[in-house]
C-alpha atoms as a PDB file:
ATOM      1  CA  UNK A   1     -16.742 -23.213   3.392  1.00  0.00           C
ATOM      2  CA  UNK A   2     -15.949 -22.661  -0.545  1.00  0.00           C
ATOM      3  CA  UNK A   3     -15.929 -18.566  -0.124  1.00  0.00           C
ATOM      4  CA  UNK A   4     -13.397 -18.840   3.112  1.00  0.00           C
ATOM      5  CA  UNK A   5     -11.233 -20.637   0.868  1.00  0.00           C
ATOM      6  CA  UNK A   6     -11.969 -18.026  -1.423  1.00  0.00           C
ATOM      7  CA  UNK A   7     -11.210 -15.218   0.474  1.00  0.00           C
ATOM      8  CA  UNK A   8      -8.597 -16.341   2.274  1.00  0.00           C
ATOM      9  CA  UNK A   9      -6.756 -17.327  -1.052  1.00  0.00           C
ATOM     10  CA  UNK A  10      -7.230 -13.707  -2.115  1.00  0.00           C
ATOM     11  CA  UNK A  11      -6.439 -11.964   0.661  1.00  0.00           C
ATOM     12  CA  UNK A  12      -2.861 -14.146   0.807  1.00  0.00           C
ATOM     13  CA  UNK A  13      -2.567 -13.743  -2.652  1.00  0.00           C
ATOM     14  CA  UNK A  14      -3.175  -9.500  -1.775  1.00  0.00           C
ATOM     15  CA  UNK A  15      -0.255  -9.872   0.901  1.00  0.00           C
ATOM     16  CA  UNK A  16       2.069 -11.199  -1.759  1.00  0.00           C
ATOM     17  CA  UNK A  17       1.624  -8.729  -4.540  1.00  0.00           C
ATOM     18  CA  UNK A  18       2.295  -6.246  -1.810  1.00  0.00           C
ATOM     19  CA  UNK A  19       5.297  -7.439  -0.715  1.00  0.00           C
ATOM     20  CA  UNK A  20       6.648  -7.738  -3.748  1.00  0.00           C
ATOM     21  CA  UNK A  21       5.930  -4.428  -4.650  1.00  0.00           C
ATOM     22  CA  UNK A  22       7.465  -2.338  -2.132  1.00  0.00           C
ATOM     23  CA  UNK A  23      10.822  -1.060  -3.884  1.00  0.00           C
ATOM     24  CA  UNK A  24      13.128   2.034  -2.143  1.00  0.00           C
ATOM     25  CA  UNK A  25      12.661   5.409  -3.280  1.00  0.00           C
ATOM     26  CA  UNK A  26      14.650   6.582  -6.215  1.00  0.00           C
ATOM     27  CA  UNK A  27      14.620   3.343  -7.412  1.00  0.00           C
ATOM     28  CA  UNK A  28      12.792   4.631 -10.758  1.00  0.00           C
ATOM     29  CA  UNK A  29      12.660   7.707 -12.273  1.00  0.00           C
ATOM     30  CA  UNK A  30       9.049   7.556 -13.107  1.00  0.00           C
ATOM     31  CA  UNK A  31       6.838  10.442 -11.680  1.00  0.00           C
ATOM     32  CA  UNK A  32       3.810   9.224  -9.885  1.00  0.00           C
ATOM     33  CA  UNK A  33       0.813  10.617  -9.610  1.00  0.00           C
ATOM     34  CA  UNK A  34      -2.555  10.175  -8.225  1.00  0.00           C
ATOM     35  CA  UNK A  35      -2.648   6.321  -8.923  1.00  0.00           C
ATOM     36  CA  UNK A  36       0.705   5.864  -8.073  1.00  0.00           C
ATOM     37  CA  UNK A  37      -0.263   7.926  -4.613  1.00  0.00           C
ATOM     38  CA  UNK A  38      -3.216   5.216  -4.129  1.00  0.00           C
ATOM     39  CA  UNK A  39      -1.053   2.157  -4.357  1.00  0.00           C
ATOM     40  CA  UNK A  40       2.048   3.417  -2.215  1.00  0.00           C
ATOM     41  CA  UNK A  41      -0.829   4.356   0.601  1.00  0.00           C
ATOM     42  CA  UNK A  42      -2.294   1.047  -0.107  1.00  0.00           C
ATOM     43  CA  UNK A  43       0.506  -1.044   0.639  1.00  0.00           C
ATOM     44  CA  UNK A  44       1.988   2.003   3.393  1.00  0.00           C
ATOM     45  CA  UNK A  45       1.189  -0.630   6.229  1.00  0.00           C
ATOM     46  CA  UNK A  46       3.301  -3.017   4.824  1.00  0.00           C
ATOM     47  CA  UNK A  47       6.229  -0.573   4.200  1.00  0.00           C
ATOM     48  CA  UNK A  48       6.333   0.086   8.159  1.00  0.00           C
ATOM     49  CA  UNK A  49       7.013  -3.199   8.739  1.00  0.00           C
ATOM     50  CA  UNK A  50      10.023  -2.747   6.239  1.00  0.00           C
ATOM     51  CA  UNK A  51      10.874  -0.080   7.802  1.00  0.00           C
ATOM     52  CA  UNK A  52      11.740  -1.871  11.410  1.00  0.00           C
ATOM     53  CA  UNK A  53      14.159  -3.991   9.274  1.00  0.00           C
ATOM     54  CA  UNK A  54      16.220  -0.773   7.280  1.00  0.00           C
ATOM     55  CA  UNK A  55      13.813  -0.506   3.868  1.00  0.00           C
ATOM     56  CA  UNK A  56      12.769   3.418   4.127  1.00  0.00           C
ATOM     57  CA  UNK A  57      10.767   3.714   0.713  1.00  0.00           C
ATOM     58  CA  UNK A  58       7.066   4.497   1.973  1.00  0.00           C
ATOM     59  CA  UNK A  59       6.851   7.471   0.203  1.00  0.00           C
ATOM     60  CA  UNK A  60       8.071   8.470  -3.653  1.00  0.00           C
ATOM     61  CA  UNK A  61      10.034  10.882  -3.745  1.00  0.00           C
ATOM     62  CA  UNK A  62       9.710  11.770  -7.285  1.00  0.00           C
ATOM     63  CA  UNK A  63       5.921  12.289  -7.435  1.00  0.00           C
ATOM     64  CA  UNK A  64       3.658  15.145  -9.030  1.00  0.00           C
ATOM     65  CA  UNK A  65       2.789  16.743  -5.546  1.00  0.00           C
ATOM     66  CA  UNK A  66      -0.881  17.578  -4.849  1.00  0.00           C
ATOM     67  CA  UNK A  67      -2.128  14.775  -7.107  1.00  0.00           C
ATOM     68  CA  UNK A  68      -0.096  12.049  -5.605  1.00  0.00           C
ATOM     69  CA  UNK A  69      -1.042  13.254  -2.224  1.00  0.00           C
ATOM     70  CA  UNK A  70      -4.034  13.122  -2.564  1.00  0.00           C
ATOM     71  CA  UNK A  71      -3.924   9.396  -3.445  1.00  0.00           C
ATOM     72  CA  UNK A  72      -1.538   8.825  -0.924  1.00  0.00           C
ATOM     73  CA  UNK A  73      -4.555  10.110   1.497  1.00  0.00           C
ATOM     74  CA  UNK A  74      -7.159   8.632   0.099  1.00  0.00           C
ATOM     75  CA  UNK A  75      -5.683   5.286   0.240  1.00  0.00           C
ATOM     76  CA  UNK A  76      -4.849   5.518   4.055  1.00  0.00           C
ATOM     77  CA  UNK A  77      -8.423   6.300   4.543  1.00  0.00           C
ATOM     78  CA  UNK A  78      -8.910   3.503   3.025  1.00  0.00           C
ATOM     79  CA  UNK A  79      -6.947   1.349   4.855  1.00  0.00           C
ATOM     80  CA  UNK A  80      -8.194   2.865   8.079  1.00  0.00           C
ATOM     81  CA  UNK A  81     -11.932   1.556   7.211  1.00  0.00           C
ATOM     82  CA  UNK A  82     -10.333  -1.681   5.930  1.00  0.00           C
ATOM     83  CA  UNK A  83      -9.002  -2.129   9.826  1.00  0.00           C
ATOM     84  CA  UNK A  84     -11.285  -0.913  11.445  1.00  0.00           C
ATOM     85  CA  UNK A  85     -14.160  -2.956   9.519  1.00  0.00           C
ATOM     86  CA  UNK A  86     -11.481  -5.954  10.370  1.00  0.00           C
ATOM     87  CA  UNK A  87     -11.436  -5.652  13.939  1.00  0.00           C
ATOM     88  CA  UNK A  88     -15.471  -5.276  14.080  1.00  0.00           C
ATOM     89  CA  UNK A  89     -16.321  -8.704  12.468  1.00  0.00           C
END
């Protein structure tokens, strides 16, 4: 019972940080790279539900190209075993 309350606590406290982390596209002029291409991928389900409600952000626009991509790929394969390992337990 102690590690449900566990995991559940982490996993909302996962859903916050990426809510709060989402920010529009030009908003910085920081260049990302491969890290920053892992984390925008990471929370990329999160920015479609933005999306239906106007924030269009998913993707920096000032980024280092093959690196961030790269990330940016990585990450949705991640999130794409995170699902599907969701849906199977």
């Amino acid at each position: 019972m102690k590690t449900k309350k566990i995991i559940t606590l982490t996993f909302l406290v996962f859903i916050l940080l990426c809510l709060t982390s989402c920010a529009p596209s030009g908003a910085t002029e920081y260049q990302y790279g491969f890290f920053g291409g892992l984390w925008h991928g990471i929370i990329y389900p999160i920015s479609i539900w933005g999306s239906m409600f106007g924030f269009n952000g998913a993707i920096a626009t000032f980024n280092t190209g093959f690196t961030y991509y790269l990330g940016f790929g990585f990450s949705i394969l991640i999130d794409i075993i995170i699902l599907v390992g969701l849906s199977n337990s």
